[in-house]
N, C-alpha and C. Protein backbone atom coordinates (compact mmCIF):
# COMPACT_ATOMS: atom_id res chain seq x y z
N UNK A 1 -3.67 13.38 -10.61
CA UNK A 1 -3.66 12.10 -11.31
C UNK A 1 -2.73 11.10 -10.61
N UNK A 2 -1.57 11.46 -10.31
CA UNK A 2 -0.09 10.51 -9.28
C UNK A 2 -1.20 10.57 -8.08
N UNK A 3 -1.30 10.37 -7.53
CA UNK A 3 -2.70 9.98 -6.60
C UNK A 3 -3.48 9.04 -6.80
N UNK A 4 -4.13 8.66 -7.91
CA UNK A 4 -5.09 7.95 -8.06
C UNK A 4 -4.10 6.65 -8.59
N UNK A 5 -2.71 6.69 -8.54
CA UNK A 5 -1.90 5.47 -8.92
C UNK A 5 -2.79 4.76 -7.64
N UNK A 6 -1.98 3.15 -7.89
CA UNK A 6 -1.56 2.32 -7.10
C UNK A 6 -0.38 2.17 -5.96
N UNK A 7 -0.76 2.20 -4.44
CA UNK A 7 0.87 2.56 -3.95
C UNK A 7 0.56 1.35 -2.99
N UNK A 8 1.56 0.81 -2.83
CA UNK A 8 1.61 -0.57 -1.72
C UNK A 8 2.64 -0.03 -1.00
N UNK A 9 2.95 -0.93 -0.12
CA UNK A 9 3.75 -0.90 1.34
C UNK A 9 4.23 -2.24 1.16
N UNK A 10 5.71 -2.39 1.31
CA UNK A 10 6.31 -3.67 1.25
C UNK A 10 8.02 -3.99 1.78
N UNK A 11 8.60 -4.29 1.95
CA UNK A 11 9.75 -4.49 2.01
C UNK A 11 10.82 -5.14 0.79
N UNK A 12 12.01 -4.27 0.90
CA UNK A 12 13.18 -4.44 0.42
C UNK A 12 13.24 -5.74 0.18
N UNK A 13 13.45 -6.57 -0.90
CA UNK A 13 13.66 -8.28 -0.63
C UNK A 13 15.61 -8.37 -0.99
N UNK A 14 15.41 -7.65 -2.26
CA UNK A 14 16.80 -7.49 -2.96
C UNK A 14 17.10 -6.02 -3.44
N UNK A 15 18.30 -5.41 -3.62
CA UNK A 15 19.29 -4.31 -3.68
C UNK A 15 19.94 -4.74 -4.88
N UNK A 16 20.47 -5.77 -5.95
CA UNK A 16 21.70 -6.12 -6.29
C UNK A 16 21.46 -5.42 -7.64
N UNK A 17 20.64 -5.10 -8.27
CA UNK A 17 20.48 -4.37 -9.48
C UNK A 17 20.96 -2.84 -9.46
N UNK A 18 21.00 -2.17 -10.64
CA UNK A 18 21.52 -0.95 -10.93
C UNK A 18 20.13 -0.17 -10.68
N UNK A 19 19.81 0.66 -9.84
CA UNK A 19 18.53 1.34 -10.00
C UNK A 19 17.39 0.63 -10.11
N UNK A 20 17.65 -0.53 -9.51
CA UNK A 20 16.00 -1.47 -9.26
C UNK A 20 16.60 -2.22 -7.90
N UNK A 21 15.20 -2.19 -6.84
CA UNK A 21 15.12 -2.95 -6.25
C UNK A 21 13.78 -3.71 -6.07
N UNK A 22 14.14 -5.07 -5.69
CA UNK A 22 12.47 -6.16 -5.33
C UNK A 22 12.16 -5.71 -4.00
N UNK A 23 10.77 -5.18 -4.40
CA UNK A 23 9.53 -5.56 -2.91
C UNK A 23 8.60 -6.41 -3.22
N UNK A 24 8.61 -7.12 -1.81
CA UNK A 24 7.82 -7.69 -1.67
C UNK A 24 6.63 -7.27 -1.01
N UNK A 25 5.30 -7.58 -0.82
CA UNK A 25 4.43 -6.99 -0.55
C UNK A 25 3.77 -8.44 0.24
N UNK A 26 3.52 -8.23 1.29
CA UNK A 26 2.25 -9.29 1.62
C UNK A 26 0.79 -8.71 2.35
N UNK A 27 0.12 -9.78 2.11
CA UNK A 27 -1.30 -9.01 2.64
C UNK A 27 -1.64 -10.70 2.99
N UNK A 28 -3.21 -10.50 3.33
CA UNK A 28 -4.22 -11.61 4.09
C UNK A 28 -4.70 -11.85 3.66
N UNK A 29 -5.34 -12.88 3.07
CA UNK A 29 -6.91 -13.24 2.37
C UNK A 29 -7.32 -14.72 3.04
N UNK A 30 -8.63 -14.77 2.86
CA UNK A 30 -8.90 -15.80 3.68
C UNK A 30 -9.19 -17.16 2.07
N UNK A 31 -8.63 -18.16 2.86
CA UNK A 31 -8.89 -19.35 1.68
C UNK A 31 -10.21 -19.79 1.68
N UNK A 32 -10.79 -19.72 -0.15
CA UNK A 32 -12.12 -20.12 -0.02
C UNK A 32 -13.14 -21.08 0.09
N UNK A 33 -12.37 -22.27 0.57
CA UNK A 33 -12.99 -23.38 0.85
C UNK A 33 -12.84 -23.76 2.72
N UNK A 34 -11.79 -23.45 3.34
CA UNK A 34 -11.47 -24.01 4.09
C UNK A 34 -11.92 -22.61 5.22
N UNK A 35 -11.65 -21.06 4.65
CA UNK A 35 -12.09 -20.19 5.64
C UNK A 35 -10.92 -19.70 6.47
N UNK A 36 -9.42 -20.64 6.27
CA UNK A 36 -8.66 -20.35 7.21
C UNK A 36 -7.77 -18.96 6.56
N UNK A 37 -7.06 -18.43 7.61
CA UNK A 37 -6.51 -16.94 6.96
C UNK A 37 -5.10 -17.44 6.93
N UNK A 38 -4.35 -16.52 5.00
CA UNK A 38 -3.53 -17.34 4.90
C UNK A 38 -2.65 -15.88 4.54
N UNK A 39 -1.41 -15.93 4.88
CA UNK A 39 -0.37 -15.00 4.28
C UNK A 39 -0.16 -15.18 2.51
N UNK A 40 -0.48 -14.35 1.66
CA UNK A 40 -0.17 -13.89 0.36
C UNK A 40 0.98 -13.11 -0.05
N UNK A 41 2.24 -13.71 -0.47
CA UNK A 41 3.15 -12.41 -0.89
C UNK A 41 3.28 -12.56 -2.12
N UNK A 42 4.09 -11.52 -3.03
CA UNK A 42 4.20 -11.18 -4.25
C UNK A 42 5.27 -9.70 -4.44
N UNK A 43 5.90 -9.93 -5.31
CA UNK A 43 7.16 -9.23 -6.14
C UNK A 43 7.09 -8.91 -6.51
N UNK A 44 7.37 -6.97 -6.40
CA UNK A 44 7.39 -6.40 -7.57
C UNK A 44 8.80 -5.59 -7.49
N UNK A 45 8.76 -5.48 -8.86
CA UNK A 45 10.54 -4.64 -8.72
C UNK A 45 10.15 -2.61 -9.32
N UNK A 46 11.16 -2.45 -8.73
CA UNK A 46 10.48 -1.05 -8.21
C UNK A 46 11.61 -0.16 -8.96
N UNK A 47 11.97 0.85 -9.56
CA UNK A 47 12.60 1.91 -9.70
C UNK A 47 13.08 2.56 -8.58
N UNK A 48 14.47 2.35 -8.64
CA UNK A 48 14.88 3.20 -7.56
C UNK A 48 16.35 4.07 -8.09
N UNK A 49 15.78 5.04 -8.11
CA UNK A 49 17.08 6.38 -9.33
C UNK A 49 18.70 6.46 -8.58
N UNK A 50 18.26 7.20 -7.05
CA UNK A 50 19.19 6.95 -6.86
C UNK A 50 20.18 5.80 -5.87
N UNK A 51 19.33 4.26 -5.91
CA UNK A 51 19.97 3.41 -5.44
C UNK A 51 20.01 3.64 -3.49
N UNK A 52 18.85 4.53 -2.98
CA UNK A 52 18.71 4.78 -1.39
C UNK A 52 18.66 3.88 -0.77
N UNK A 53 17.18 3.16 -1.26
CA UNK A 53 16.99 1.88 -0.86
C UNK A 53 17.48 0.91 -0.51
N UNK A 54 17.73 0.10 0.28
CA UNK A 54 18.23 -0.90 0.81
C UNK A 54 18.12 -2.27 1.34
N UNK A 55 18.72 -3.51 1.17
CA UNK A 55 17.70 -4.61 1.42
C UNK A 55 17.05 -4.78 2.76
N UNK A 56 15.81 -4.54 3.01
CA UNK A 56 15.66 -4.80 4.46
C UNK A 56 14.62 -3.67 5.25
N UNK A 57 14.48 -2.24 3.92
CA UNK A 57 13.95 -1.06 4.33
C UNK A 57 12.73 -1.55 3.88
N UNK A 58 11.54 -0.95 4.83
CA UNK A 58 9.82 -0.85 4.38
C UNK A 58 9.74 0.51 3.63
N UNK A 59 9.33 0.24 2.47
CA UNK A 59 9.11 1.15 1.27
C UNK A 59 7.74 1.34 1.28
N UNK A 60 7.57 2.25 0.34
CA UNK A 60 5.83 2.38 -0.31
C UNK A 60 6.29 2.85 -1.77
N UNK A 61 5.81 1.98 -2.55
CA UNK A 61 6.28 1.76 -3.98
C UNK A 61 4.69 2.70 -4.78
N UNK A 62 4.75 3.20 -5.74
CA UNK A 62 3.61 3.68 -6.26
C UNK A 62 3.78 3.48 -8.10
N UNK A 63 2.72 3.09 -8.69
CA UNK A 63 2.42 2.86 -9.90
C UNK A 63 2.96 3.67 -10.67
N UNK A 64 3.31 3.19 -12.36
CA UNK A 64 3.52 4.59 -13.21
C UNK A 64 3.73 3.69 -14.40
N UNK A 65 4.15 4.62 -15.35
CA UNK A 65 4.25 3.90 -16.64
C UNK A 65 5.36 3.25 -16.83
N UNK A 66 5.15 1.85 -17.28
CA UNK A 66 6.14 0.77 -17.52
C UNK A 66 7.48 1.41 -18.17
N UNK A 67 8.14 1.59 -16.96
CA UNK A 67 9.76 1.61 -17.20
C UNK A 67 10.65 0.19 -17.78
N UNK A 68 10.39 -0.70 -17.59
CA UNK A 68 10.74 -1.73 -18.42
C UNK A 68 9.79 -2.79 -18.44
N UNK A 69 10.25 -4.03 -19.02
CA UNK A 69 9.67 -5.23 -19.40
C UNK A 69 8.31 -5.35 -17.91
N UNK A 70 9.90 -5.78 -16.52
CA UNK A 70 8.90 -5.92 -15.77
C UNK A 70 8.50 -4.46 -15.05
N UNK A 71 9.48 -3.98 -14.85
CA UNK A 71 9.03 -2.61 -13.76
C UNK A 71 7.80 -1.47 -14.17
N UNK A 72 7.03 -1.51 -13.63
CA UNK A 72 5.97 -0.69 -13.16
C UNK A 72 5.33 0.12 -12.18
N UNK A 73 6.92 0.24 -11.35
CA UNK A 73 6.60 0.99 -9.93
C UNK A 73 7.39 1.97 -9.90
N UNK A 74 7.42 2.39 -8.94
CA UNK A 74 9.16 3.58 -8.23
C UNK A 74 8.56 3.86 -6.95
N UNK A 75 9.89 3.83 -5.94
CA UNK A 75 10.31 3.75 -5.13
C UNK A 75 9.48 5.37 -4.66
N UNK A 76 8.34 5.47 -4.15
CA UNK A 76 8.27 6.82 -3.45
C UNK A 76 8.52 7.61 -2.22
N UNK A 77 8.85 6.54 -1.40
CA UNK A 77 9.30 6.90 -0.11
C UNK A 77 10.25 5.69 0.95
N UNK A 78 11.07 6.44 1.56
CA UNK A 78 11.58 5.21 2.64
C UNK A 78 10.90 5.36 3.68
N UNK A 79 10.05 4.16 4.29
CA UNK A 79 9.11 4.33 5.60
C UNK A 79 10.04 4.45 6.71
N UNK A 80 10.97 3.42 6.42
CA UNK A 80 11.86 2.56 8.08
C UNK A 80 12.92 2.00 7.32
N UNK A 81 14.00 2.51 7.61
CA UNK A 81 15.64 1.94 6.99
C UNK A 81 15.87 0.48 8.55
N UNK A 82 16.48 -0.68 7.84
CA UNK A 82 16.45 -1.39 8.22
C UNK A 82 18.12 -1.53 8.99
N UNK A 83 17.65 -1.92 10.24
CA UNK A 83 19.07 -2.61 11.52
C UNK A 83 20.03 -2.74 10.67
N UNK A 84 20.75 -2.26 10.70
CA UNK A 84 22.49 -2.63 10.35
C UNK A 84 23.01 -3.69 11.37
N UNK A 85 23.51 -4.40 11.49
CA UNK A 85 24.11 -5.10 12.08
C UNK A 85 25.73 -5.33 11.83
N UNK A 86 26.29 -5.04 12.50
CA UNK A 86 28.08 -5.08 12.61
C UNK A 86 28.24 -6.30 12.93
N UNK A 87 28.94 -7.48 11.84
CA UNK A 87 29.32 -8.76 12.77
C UNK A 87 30.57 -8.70 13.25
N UNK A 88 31.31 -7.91 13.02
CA UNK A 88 32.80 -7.46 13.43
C UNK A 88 33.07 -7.51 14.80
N UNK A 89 31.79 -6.47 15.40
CA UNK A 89 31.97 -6.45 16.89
C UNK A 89 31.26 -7.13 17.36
N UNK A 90 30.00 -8.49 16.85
CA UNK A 90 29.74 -9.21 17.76
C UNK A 90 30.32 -10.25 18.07
């Protein structure tokens, strides 16, 4: 049945919550008058238990039953943890 959820691929937008972070998700669709191809993004905030996640990591978020108002996802995997950058030593 966890299979037949919904699972997107998106990136980290925000970290600052207790056990939630925002992905964003974008995809392509073409506009229907004009034909031209346009970038689509959209927010969803995700369950994340133990706070792994990080702003900046590509996730794959998967469906489940509404943990709160807005959340309707959790965090199922980290694809790619995102560049750290030290400004100290640059």
């Amino acid at each position: 049945m966890r299979e037949q959820r919904r699972a997107l691929v998106g990136t980290v937008t925000s970290d600052k919550m207790d056990k939630t972070v925002v992905v964003t998700i974008e995809r392509t669709t073409r506009h229907p008058l004009y034909g031209k191809v346009v970038k689509v993004s959209k927010k969803y905030k995700a369950h994340n238990e133990n706070n792994e996640a990080k702003q900046g990591d590509l996730v794959r978020i998967r469906e489940c039953r509404p943990i709160s108002k807005d959340k309707k996802f959790f965090v199922e995997e980290i694809l790619q943890r995102a560049v750290v950058v030290d400004e100290a030593n640059v």
